[in-house]
PDB file of N, CA and C in Angstrom:
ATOM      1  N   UNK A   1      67.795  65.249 230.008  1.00  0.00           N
ATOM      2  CA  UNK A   1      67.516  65.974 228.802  1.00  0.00           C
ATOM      3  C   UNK A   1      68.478  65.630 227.675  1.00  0.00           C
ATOM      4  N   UNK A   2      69.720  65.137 228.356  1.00  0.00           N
ATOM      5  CA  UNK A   2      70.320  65.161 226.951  1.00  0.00           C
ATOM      6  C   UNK A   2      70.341  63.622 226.366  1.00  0.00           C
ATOM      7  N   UNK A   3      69.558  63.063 226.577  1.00  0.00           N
ATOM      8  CA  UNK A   3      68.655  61.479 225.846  1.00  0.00           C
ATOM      9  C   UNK A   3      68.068  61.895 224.945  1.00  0.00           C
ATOM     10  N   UNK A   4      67.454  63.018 225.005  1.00  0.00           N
ATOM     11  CA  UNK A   4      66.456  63.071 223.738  1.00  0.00           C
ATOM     12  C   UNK A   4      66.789  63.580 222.583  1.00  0.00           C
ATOM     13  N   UNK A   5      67.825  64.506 222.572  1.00  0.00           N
ATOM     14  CA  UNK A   5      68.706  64.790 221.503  1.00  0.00           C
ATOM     15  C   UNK A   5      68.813  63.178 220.744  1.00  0.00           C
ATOM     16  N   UNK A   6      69.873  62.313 221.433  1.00  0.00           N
ATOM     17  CA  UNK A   6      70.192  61.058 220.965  1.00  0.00           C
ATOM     18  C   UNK A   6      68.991  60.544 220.604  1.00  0.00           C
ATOM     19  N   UNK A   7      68.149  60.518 220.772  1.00  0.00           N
ATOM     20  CA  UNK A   7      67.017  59.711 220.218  1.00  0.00           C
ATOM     21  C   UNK A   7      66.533  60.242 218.692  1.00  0.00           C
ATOM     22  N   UNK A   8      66.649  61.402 218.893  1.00  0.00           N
ATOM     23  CA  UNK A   8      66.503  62.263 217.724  1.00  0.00           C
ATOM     24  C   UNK A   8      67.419  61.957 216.890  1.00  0.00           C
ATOM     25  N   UNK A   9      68.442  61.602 217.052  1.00  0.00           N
ATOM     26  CA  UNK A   9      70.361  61.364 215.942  1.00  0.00           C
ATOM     27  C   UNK A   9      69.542  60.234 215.496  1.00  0.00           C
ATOM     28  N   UNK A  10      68.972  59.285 216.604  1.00  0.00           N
ATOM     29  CA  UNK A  10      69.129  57.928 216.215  1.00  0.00           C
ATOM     30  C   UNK A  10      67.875  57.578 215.586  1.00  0.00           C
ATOM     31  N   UNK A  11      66.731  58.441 215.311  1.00  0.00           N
ATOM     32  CA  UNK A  11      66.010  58.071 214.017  1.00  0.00           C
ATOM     33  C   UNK A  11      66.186  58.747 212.851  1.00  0.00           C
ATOM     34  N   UNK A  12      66.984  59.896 212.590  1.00  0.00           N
ATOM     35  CA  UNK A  12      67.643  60.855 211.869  1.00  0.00           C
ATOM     36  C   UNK A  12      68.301  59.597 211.147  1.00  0.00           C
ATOM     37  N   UNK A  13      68.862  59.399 211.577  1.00  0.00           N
ATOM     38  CA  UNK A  13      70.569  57.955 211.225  1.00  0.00           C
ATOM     39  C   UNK A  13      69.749  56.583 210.845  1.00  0.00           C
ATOM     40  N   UNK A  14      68.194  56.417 211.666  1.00  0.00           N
ATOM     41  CA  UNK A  14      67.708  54.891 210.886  1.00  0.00           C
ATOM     42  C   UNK A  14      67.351  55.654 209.387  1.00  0.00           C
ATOM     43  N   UNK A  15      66.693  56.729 209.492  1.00  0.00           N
ATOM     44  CA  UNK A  15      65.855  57.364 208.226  1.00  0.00           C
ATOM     45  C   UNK A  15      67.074  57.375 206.950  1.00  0.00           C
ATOM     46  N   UNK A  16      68.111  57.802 207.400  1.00  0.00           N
ATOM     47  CA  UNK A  16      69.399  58.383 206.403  1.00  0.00           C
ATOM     48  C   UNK A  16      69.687  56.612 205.899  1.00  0.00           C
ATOM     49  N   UNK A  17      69.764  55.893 207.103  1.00  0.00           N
ATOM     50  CA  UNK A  17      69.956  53.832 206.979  1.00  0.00           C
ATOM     51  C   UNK A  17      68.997  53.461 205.833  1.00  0.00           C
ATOM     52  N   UNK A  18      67.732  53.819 206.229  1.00  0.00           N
ATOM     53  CA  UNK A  18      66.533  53.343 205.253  1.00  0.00           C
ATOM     54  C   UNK A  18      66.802  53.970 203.908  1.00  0.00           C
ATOM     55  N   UNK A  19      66.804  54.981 203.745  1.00  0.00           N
ATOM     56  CA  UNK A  19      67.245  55.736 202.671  1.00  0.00           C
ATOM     57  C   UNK A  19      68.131  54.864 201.482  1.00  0.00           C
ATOM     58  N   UNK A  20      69.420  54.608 202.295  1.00  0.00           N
ATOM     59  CA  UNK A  20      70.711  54.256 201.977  1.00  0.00           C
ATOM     60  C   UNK A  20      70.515  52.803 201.040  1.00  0.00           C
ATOM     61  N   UNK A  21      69.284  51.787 201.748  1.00  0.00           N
ATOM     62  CA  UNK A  21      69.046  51.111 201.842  1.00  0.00           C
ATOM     63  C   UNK A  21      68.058  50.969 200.471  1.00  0.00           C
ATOM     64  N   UNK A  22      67.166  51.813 200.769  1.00  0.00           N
ATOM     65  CA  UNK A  22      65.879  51.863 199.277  1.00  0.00           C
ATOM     66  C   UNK A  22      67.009  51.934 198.196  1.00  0.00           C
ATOM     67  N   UNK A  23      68.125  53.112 198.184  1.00  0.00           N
ATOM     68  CA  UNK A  23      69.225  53.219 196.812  1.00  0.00           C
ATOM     69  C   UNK A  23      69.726  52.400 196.466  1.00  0.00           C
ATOM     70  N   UNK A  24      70.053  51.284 197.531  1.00  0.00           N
ATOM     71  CA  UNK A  24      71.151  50.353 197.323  1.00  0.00           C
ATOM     72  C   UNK A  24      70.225  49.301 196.116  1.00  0.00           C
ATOM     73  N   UNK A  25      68.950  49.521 196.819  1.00  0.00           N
ATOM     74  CA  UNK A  25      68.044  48.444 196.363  1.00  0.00           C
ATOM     75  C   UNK A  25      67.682  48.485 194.831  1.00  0.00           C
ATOM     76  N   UNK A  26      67.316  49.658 194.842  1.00  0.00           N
ATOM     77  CA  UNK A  26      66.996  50.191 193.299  1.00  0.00           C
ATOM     78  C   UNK A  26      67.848  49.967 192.596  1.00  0.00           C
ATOM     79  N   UNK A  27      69.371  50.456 192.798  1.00  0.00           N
ATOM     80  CA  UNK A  27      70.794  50.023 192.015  1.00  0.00           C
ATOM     81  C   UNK A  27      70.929  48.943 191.565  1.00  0.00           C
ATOM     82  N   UNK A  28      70.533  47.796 192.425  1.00  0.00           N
ATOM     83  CA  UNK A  28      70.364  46.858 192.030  1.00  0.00           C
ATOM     84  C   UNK A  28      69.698  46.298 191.546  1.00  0.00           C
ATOM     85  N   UNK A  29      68.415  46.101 191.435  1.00  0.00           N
ATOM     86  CA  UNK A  29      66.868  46.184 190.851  1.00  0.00           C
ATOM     87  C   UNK A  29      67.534  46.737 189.162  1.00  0.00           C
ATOM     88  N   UNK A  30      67.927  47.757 188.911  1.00  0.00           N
ATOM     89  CA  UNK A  30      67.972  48.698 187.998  1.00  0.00           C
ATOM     90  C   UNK A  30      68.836  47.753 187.176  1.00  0.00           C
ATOM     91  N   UNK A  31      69.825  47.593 187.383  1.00  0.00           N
ATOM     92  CA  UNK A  31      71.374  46.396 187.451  1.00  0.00           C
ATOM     93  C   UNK A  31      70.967  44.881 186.343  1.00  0.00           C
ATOM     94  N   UNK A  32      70.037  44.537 187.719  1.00  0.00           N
ATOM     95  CA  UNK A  32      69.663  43.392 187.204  1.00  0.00           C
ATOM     96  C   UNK A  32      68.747  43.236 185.772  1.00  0.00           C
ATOM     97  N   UNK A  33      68.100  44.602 186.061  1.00  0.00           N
ATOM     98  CA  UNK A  33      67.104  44.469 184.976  1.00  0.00           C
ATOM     99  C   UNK A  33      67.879  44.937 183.348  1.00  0.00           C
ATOM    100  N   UNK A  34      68.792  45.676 183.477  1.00  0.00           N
ATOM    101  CA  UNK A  34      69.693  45.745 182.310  1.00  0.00           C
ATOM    102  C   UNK A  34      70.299  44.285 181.967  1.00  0.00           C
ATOM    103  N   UNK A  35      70.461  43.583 182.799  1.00  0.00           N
ATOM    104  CA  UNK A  35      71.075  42.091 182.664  1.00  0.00           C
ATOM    105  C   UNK A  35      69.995  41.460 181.709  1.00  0.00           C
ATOM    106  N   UNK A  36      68.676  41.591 182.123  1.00  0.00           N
ATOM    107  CA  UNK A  36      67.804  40.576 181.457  1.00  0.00           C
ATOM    108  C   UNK A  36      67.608  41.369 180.232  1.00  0.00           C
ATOM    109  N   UNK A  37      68.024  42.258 179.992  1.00  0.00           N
ATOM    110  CA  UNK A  37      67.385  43.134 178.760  1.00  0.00           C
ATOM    111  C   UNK A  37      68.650  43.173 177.802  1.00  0.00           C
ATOM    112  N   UNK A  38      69.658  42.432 178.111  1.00  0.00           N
ATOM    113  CA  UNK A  38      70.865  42.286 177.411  1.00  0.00           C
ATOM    114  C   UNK A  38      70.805  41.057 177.011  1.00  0.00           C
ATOM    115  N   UNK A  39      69.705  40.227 177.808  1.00  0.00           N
ATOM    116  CA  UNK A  39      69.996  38.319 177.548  1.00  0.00           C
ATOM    117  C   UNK A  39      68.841  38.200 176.174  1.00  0.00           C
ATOM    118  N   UNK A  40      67.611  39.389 176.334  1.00  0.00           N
ATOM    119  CA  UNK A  40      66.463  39.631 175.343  1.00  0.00           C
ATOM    120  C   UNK A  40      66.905  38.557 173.804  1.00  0.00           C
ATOM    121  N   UNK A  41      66.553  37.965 173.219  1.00  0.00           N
ATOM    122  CA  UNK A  41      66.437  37.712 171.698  1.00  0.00           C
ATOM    123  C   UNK A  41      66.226  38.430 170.412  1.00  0.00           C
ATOM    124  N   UNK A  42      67.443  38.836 169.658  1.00  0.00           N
ATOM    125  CA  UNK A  42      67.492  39.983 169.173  1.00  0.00           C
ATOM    126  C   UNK A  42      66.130  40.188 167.951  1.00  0.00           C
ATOM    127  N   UNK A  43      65.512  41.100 167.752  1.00  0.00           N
ATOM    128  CA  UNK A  43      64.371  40.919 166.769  1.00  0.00           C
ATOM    129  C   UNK A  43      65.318  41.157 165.123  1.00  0.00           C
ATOM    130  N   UNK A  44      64.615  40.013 164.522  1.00  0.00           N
ATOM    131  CA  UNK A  44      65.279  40.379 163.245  1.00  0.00           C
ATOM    132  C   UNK A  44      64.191  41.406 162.414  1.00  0.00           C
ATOM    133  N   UNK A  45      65.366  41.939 161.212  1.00  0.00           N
ATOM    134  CA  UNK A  45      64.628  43.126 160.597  1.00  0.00           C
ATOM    135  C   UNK A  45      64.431  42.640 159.338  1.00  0.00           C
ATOM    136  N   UNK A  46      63.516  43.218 158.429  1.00  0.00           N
ATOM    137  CA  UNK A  46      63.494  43.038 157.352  1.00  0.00           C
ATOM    138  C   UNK A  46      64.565  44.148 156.328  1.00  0.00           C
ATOM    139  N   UNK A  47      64.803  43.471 155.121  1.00  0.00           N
ATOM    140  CA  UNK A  47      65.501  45.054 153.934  1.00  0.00           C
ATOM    141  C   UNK A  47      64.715  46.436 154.483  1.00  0.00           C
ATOM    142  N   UNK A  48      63.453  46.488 153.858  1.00  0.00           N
ATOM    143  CA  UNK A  48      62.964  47.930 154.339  1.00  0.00           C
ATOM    144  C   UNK A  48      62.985  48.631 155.763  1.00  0.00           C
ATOM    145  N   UNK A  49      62.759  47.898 156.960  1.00  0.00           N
ATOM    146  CA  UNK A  49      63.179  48.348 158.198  1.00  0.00           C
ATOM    147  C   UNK A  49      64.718  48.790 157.983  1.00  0.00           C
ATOM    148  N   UNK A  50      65.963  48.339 157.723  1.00  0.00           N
ATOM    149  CA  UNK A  50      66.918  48.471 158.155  1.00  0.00           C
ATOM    150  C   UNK A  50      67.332  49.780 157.323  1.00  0.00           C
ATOM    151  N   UNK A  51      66.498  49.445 156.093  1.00  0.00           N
ATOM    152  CA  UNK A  51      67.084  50.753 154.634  1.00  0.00           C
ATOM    153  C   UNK A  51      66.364  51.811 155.951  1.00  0.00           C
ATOM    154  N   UNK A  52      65.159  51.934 156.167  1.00  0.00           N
ATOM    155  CA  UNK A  52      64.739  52.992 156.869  1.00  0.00           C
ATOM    156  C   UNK A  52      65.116  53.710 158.096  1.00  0.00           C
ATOM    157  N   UNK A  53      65.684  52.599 158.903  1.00  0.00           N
ATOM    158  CA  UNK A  53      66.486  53.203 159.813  1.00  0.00           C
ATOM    159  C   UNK A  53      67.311  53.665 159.565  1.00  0.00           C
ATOM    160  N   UNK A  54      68.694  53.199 159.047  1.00  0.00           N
ATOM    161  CA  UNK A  54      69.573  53.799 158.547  1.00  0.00           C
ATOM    162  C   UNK A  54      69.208  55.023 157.761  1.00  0.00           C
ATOM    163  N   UNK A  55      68.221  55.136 157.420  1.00  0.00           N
ATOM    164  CA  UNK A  55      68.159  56.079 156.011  1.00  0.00           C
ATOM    165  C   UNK A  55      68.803  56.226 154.989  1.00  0.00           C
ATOM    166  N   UNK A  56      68.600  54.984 153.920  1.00  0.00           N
ATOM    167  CA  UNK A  56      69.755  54.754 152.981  1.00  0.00           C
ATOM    168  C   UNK A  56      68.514  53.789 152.101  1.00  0.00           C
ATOM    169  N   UNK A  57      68.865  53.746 151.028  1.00  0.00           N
ATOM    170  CA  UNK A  57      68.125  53.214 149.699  1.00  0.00           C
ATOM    171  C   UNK A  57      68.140  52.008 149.704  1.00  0.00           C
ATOM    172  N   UNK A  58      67.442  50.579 149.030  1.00  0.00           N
ATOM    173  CA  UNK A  58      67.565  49.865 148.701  1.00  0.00           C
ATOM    174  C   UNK A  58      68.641  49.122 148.396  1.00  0.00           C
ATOM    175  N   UNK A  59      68.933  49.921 147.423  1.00  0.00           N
ATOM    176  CA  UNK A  59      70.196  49.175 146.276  1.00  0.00           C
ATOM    177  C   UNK A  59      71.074  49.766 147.109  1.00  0.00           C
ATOM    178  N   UNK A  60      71.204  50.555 148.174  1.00  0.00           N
ATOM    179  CA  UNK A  60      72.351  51.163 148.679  1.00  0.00           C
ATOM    180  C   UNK A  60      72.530  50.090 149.909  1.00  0.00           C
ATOM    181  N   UNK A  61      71.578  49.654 150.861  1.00  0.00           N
ATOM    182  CA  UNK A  61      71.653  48.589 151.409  1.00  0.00           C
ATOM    183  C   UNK A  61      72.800  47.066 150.746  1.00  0.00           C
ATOM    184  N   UNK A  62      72.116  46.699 149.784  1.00  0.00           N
ATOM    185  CA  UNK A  62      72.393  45.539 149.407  1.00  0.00           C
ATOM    186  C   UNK A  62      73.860  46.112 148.849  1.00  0.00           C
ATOM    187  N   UNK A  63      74.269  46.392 148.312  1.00  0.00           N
ATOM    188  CA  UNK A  63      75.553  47.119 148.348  1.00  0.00           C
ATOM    189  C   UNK A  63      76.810  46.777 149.631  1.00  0.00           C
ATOM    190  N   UNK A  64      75.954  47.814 150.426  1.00  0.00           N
ATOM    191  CA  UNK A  64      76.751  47.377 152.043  1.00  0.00           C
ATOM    192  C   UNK A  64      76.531  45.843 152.484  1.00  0.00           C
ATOM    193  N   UNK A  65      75.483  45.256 151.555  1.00  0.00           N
ATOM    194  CA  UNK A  65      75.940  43.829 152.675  1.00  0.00           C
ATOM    195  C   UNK A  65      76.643  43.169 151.538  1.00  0.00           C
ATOM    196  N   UNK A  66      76.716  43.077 150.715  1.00  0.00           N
ATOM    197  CA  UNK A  66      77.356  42.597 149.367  1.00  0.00           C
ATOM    198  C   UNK A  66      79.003  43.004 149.709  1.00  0.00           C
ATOM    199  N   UNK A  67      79.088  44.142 150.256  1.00  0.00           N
ATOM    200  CA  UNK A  67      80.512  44.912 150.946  1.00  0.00           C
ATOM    201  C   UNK A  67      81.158  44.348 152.014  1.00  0.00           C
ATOM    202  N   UNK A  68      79.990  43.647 152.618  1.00  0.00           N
ATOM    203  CA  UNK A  68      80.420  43.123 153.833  1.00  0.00           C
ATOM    204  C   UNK A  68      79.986  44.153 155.302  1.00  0.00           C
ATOM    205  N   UNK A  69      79.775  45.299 154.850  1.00  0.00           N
ATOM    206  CA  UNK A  69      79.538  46.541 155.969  1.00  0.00           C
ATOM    207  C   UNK A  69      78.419  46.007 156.678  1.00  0.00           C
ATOM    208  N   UNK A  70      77.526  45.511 156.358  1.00  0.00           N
ATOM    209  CA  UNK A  70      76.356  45.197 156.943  1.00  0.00           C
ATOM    210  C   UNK A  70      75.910  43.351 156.823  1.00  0.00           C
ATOM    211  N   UNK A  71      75.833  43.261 157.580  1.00  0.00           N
ATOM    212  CA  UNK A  71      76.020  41.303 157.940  1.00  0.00           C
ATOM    213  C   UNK A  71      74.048  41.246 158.020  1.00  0.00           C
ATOM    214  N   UNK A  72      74.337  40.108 157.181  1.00  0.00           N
ATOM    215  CA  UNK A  72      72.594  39.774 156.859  1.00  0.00           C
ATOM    216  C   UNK A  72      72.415  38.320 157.643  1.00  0.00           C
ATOM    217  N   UNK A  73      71.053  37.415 157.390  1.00  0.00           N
ATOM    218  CA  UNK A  73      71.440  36.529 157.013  1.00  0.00           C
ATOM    219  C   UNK A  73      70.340  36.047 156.516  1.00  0.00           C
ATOM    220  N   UNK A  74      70.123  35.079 155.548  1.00  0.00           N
ATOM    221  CA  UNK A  74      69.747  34.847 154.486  1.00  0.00           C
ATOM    222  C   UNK A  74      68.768  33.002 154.346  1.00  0.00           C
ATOM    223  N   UNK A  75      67.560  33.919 154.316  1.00  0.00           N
ATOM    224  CA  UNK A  75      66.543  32.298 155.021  1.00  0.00           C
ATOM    225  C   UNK A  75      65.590  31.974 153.411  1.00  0.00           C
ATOM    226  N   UNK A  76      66.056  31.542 152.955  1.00  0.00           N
ATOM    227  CA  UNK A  76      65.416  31.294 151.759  1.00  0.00           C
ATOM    228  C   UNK A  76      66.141  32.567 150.630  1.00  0.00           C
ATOM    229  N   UNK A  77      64.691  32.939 150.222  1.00  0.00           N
ATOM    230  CA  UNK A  77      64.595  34.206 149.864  1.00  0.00           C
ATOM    231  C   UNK A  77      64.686  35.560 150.114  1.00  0.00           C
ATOM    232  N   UNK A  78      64.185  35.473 151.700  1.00  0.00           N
ATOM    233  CA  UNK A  78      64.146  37.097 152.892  1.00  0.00           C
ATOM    234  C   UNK A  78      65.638  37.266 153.010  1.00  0.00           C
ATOM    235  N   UNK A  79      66.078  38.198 153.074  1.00  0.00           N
ATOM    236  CA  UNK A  79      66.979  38.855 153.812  1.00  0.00           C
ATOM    237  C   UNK A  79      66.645  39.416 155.288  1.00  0.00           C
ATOM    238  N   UNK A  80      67.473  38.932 156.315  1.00  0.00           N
ATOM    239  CA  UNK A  80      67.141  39.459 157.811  1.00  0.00           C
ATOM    240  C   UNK A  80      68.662  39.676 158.407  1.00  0.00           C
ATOM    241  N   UNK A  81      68.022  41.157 159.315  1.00  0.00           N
ATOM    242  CA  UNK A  81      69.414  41.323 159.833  1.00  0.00           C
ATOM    243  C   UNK A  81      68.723  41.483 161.088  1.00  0.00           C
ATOM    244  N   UNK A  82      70.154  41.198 162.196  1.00  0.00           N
ATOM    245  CA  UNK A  82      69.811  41.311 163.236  1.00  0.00           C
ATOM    246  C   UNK A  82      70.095  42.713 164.148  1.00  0.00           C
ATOM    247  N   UNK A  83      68.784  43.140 165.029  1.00  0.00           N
ATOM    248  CA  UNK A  83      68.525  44.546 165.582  1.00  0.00           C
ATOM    249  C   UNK A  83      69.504  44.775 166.221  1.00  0.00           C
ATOM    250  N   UNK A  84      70.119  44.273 167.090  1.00  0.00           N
ATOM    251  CA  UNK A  84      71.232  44.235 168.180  1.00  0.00           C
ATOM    252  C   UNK A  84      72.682  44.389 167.011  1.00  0.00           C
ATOM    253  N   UNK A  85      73.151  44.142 165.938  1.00  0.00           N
ATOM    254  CA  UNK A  85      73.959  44.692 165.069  1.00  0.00           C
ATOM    255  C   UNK A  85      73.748  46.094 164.272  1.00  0.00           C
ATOM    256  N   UNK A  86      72.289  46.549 163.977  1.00  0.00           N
ATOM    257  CA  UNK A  86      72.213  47.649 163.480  1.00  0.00           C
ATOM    258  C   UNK A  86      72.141  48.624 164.060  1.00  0.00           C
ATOM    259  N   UNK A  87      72.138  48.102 165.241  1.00  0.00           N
ATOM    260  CA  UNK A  87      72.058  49.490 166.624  1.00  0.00           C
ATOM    261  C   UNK A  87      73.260  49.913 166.921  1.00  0.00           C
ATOM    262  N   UNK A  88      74.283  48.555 166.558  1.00  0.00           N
ATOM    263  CA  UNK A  88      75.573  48.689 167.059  1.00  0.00           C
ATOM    264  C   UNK A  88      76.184  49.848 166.091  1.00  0.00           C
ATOM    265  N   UNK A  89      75.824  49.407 164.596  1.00  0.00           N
ATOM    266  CA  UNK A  89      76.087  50.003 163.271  1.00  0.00           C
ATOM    267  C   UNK A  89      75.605  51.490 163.674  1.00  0.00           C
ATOM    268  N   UNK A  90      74.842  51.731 164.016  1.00  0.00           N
ATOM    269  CA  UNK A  90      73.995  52.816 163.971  1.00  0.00           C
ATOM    270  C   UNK A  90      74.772  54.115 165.051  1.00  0.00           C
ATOM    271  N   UNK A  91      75.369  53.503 166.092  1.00  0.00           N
ATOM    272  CA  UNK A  91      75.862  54.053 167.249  1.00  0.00           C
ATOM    273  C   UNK A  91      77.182  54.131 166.980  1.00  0.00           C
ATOM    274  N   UNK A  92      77.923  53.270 166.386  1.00  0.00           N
ATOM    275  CA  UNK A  92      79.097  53.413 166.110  1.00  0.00           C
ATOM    276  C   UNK A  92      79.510  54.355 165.367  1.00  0.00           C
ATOM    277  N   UNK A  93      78.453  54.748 164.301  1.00  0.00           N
ATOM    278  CA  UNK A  93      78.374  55.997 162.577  1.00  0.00           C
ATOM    279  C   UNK A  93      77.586  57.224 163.823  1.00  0.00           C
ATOM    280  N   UNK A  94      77.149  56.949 164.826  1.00  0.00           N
ATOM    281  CA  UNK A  94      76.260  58.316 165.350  1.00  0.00           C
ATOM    282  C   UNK A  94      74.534  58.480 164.741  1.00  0.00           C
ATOM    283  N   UNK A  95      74.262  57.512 164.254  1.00  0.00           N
ATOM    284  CA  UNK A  95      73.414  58.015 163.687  1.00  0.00           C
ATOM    285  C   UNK A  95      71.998  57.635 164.394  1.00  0.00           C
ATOM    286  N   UNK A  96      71.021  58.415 164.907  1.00  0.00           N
ATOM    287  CA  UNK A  96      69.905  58.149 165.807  1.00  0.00           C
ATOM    288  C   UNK A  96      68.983  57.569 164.951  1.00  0.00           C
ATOM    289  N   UNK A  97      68.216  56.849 166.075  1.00  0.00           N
ATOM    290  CA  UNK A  97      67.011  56.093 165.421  1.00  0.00           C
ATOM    291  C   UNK A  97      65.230  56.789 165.392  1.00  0.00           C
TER     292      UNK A  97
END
């Protein structure tokens, strides 16, 4: 009789193993997938996207990049900034999107 107790521990202990095992997996799964979403290609923005996110004017924009506060860069005529800096901008001031 007292085998079957142990048999009982010992799928108790694979189940708690398997368990242990699915978490480990996901952690990592989860892990990796922040990796590829960090390697992503940042989308550039246009003036009005960025005035709008921020919530700030036109002329108040060009200002800050004229200031240097806000880093553009400059393809002809367009002005483009990049998303992965205004998020940074954005998080650094607190300010949600």
């Amino acid at each position: 009789m007292q085998n079957i107790p142990q048999a009982t521990d010992n799928v108790a202990s694979s189940l708690s193993i398997g368990d242990m095992i699915t978490d480990a997996l996901r952690r990592e799964i989860a892990a990796q997938i922040a990796v590829v979403l960090d390697r992503r290609p940042s989308v550039p923005l246009d003036r009005r996207q960025v005035a709008e996110l921020l919530k700030i004017s036109l002329p108040t924009l060009k200002k800050r990049t004229d200031d240097g506060v806000i880093r553009c860069t400059r393809i002809g005529r367009r002005v483009l900034f990049d998303r992965a800096q205004i998020d940074a901008l954005m998080q650094s001031k607190g300010v949600q999107a």
